[in-house]
C-alpha atoms as a PDB file:
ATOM      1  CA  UNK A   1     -52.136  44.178  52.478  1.00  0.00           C
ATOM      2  CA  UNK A   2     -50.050  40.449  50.905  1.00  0.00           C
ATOM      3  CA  UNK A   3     -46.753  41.534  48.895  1.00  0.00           C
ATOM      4  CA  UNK A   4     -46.701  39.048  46.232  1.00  0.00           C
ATOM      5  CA  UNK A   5     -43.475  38.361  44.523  1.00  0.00           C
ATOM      6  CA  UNK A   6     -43.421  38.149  40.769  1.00  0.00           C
ATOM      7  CA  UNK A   7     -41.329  36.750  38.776  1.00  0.00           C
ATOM      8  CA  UNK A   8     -41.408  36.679  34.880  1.00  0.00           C
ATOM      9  CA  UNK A   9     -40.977  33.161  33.532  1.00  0.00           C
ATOM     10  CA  UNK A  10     -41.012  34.691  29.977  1.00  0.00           C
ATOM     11  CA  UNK A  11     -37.800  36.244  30.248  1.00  0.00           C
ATOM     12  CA  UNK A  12     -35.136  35.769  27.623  1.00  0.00           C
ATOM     13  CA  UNK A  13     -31.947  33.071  27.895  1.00  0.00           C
ATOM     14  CA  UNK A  14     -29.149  34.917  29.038  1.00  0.00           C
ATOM     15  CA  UNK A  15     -25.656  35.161  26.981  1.00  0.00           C
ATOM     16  CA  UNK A  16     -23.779  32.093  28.507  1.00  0.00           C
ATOM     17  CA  UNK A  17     -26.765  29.772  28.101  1.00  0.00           C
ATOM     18  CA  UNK A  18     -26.936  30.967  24.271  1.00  0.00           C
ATOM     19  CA  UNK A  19     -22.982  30.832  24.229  1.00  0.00           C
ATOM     20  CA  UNK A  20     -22.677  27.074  25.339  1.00  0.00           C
ATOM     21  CA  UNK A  21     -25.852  26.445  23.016  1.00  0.00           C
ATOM     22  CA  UNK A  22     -23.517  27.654  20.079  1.00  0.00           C
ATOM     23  CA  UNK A  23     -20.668  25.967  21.342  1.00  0.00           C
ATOM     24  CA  UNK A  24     -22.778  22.711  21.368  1.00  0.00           C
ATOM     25  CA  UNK A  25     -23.789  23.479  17.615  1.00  0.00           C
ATOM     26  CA  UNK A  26     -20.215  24.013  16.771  1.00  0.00           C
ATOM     27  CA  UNK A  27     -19.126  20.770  18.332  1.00  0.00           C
ATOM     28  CA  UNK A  28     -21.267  18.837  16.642  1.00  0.00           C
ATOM     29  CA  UNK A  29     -20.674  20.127  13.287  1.00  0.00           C
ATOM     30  CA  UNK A  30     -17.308  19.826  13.995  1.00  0.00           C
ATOM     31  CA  UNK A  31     -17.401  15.813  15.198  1.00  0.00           C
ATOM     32  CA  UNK A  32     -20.187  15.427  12.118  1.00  0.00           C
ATOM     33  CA  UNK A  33     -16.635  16.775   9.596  1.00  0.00           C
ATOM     34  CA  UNK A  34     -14.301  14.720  11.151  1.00  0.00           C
ATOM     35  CA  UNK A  35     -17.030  11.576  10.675  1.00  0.00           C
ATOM     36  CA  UNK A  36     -17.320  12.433   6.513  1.00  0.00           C
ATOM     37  CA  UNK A  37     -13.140  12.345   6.769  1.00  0.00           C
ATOM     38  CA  UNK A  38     -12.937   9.389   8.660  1.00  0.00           C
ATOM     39  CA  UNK A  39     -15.302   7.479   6.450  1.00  0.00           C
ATOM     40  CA  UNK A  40     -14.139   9.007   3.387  1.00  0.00           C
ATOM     41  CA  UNK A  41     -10.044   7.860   4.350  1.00  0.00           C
ATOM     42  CA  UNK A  42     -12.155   4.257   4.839  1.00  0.00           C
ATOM     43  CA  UNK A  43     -13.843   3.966   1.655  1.00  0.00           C
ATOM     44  CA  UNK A  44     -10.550   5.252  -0.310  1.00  0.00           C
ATOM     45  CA  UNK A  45      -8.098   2.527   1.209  1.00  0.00           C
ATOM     46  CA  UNK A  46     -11.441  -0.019   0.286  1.00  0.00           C
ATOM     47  CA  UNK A  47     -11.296   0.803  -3.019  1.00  0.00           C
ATOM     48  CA  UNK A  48      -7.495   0.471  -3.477  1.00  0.00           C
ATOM     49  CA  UNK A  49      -7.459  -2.694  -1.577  1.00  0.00           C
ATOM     50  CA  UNK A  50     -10.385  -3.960  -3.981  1.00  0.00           C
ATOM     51  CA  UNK A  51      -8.257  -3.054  -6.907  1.00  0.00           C
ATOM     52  CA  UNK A  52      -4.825  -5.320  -5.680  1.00  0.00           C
ATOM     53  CA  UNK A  53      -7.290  -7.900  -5.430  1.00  0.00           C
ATOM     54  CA  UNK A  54      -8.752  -7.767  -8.427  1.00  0.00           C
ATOM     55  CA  UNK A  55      -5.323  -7.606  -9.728  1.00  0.00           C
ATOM     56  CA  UNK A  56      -4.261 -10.556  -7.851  1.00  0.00           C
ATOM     57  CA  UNK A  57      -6.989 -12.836  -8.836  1.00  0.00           C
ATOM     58  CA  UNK A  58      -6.446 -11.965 -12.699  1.00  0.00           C
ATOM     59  CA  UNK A  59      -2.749 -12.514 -12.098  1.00  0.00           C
ATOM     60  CA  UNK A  60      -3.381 -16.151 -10.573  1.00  0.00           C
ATOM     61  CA  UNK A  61      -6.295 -17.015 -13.622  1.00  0.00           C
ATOM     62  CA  UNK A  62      -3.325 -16.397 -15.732  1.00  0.00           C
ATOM     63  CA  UNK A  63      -0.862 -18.693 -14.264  1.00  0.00           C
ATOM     64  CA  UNK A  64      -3.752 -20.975 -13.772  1.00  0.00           C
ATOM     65  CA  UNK A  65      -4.084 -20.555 -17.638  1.00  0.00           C
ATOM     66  CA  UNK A  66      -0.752 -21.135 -18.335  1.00  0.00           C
ATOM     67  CA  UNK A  67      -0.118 -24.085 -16.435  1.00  0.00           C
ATOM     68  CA  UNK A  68      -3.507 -25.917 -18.130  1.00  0.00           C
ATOM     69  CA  UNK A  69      -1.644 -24.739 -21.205  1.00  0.00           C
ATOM     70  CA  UNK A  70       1.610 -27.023 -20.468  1.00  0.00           C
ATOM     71  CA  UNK A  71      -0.125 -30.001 -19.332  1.00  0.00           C
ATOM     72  CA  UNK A  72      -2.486 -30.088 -22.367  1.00  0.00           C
ATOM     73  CA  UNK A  73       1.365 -29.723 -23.971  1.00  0.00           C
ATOM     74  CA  UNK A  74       2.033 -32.884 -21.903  1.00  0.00           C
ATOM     75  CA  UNK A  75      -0.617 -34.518 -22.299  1.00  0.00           C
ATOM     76  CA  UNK A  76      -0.231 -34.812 -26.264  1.00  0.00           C
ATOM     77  CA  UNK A  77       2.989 -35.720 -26.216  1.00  0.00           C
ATOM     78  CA  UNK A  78       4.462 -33.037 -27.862  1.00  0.00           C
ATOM     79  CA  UNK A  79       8.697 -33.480 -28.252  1.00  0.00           C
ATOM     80  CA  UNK A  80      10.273 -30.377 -27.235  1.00  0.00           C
ATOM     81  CA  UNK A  81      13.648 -29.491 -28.403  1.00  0.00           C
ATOM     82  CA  UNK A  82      16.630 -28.516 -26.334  1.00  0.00           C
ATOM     83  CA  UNK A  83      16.404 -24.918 -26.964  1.00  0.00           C
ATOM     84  CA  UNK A  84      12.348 -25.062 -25.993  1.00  0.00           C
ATOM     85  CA  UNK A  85      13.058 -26.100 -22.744  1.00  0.00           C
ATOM     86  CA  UNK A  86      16.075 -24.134 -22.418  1.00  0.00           C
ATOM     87  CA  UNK A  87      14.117 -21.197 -23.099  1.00  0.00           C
ATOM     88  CA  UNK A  88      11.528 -22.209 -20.474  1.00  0.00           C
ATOM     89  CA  UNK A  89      13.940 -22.638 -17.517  1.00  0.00           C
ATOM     90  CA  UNK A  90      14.862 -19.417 -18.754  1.00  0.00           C
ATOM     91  CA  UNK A  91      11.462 -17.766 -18.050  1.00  0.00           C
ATOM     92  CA  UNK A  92      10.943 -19.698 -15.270  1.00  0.00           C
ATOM     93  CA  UNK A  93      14.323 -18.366 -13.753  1.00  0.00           C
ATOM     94  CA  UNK A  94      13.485 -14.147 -14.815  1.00  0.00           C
ATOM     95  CA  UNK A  95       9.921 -14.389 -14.368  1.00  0.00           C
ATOM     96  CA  UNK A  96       8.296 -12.752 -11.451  1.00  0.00           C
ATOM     97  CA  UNK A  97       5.162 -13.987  -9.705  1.00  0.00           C
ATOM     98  CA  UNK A  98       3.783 -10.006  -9.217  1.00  0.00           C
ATOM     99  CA  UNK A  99       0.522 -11.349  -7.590  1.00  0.00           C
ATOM    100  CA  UNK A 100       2.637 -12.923  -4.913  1.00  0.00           C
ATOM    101  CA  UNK A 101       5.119 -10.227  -4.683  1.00  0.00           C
ATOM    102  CA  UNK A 102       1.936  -7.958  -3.932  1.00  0.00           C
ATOM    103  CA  UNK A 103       0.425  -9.777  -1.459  1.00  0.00           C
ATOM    104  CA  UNK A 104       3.707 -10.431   0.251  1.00  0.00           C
ATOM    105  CA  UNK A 105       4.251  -6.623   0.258  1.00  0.00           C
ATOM    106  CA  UNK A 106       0.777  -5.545   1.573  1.00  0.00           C
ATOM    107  CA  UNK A 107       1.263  -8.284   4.804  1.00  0.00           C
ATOM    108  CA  UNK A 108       4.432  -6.996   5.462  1.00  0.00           C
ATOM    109  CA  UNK A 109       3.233  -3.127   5.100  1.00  0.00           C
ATOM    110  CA  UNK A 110       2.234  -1.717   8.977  1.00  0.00           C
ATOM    111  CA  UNK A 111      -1.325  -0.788   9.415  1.00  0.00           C
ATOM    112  CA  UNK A 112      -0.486   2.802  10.212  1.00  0.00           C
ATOM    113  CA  UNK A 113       1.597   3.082   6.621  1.00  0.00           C
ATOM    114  CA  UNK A 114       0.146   3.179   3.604  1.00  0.00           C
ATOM    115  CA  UNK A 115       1.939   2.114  -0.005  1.00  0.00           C
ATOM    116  CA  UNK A 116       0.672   5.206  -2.422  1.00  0.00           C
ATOM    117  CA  UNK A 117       2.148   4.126  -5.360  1.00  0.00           C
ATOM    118  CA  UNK A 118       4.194   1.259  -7.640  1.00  0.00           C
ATOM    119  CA  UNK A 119       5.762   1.518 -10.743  1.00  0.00           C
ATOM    120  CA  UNK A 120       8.187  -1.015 -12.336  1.00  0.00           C
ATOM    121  CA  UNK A 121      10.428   0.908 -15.351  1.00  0.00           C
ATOM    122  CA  UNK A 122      13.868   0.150 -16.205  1.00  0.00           C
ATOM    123  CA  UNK A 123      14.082  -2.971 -14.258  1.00  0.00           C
ATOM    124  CA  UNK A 124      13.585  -1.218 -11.227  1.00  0.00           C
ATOM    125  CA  UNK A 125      10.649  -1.163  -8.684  1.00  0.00           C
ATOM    126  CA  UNK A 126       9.718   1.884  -7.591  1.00  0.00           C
ATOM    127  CA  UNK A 127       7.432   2.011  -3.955  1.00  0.00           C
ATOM    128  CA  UNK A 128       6.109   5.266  -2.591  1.00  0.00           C
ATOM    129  CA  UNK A 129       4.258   5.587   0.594  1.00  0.00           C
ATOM    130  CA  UNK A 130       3.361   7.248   3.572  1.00  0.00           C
ATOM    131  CA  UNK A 131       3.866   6.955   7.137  1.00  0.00           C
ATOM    132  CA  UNK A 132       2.579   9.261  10.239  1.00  0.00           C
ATOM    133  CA  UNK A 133       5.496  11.174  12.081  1.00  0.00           C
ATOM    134  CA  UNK A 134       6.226  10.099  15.930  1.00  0.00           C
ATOM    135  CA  UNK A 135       7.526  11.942  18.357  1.00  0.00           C
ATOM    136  CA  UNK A 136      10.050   9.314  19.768  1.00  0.00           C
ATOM    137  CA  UNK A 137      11.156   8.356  16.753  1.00  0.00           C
ATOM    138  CA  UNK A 138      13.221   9.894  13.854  1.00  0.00           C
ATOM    139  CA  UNK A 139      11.323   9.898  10.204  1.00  0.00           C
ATOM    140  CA  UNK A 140      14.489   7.727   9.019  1.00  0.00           C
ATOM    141  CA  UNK A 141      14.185   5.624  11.275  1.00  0.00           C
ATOM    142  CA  UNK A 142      10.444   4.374  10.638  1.00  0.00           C
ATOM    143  CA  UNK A 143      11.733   3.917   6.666  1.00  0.00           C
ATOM    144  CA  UNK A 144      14.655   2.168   7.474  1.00  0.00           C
ATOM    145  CA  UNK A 145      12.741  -0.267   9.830  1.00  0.00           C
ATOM    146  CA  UNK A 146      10.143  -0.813   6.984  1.00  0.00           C
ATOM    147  CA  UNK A 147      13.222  -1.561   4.195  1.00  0.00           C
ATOM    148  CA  UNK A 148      15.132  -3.486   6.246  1.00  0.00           C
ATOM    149  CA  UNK A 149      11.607  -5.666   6.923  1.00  0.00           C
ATOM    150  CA  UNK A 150      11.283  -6.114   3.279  1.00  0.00           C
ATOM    151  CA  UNK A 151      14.870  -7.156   2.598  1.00  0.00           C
ATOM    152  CA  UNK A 152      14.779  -9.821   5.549  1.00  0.00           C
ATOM    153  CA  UNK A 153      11.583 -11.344   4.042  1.00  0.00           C
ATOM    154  CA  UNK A 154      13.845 -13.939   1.533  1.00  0.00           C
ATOM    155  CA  UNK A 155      11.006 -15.045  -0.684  1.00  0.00           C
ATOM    156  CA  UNK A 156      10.199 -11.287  -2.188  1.00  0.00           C
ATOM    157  CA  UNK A 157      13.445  -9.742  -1.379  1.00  0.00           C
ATOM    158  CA  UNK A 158      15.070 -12.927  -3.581  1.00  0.00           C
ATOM    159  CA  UNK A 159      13.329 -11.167  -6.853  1.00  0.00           C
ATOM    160  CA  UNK A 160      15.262  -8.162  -6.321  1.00  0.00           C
ATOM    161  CA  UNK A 161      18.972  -6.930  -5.417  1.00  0.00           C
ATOM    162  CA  UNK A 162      19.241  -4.666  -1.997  1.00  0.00           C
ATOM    163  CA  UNK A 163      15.969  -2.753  -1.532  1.00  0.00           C
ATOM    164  CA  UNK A 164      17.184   0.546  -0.630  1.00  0.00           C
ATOM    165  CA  UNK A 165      15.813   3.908   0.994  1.00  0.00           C
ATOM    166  CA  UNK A 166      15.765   6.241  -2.046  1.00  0.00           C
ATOM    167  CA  UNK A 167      14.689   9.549   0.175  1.00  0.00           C
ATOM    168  CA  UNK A 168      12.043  11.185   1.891  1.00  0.00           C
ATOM    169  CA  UNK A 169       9.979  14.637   2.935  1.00  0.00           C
ATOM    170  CA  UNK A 170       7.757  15.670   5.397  1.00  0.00           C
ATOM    171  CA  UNK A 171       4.580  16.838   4.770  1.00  0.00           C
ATOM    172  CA  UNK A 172       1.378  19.057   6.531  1.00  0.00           C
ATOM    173  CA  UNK A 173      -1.366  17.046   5.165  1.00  0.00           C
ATOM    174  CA  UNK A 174      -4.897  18.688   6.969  1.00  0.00           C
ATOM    175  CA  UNK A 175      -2.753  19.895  10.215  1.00  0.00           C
ATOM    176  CA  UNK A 176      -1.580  16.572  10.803  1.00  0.00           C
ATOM    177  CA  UNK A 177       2.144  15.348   9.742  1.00  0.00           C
ATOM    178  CA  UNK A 178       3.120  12.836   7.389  1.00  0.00           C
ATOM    179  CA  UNK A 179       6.303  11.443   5.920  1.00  0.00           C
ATOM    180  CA  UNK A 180       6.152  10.778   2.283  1.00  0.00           C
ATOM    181  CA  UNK A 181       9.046   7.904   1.219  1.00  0.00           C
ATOM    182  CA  UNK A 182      10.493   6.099  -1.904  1.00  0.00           C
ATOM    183  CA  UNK A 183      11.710   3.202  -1.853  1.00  0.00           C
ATOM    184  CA  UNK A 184      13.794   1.591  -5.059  1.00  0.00           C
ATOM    185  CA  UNK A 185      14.202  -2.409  -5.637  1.00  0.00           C
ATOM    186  CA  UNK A 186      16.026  -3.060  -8.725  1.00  0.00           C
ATOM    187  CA  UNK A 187      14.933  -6.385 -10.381  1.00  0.00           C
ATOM    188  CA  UNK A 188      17.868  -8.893  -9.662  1.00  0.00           C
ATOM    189  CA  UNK A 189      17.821 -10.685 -13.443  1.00  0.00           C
ATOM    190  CA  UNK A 190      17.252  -7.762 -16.045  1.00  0.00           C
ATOM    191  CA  UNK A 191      14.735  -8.721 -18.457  1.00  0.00           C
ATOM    192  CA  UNK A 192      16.596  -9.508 -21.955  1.00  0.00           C
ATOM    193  CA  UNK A 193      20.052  -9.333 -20.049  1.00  0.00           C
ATOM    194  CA  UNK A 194      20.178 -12.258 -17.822  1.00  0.00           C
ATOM    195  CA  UNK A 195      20.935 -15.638 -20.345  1.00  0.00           C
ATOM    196  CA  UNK A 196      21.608 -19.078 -19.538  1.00  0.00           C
ATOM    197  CA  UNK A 197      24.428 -20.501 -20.708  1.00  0.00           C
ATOM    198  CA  UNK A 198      23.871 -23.104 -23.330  1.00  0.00           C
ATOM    199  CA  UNK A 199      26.836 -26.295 -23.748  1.00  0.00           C
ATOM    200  CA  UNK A 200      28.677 -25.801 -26.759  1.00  0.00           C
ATOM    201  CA  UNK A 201      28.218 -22.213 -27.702  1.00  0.00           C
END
């Protein structure tokens, strides 16, 4: 009498194939969260970058404006009088190109930093930021390095007195580190304050 072997080819998976079929399923949910994040971070820094340059261009049609405006001025002969164009290389001494000063301070911003704020009150020029935390180096030291890069850069640091390192904290943003800075550049001709002096007063 044949012995046949049998074997069952209906059995059920056993527990480590399920296990590494749920640890498959987790990974990939996992990868598909980090994907939203990383795309989401993207699409944020898009639309911030859209909005300086929107700002930019609206800044430059107004000078644009402005200096159409003069030479029409020119152009019909118009007789200005002493205080006229005393009080225009006044402006033209105080007045501060912001589109450039933007654009200057994006370029010289590192890719791995990111400017989270501006605000101009009192004179003074307020920049807030971020930067990611290294091992090798202090969280000083990476601000410092950034505001000593703006106040080597003479054509925007010339608009302003010493940029200086206000202060800083670190911060747990989603597990990962971050320094949060400010960074204060008061305006070097206050608005109102700064006069030319005029012969014979």
């Amino acid at each position: 009498m044949k012995k046949y072997i049998i074997i069952n080819l209906n059995q059920s998976e056993s527990k480590e194939t399920r296990q590494e079929r749920v640890n498959e399923q987790i990974r990939w949910v996992l990868f598909s969260v980090f994907l939203i994040l990383f795309l989401g971070a993207n699409i944020r820094l898009w639309m911030i970058s859209s909005g300086y340059d929107r700002i930019i261009i609206q800044k430059e049609n107004e000078i644009e404006k402005v200096k159409m405006e003069i030479k029409a001025l020119e152009a019909k002969g118009k007789n200005l009088s002493k205080d006229d164009i005393l009080s225009f290389a006044e402006l033209e001494q105080t007045r501060y190109l912001w589109a450039r000063n933007m654009e200057m301070l994006g370029e010289m911003t590192p890719n791995d930093m990111a400017i989270t704020g501006l605000k101009f009150k009192h004179d003074k020029l307020t920049i807030t930021g971020i930067a990611p935390v290294y091992d090798d180096r202090k969280d000083f030291e990476i601000i410092n390095s950034y505001v000593q890069k703006l106040n080597n850069n003479s054509e925007f640091a010339n608009h302003f007195q010493r940029i200086k390192y206000v202060g800083h904290n670190r911060l747990n943003f989603r597990g990962q580190d971050i320094v949060k800075f400010e960074v204060l550049a008061p305006a070097k001709y206050s608005s109102g304050k700064k006069k030319i002096k005029r012969k014979g007063r």
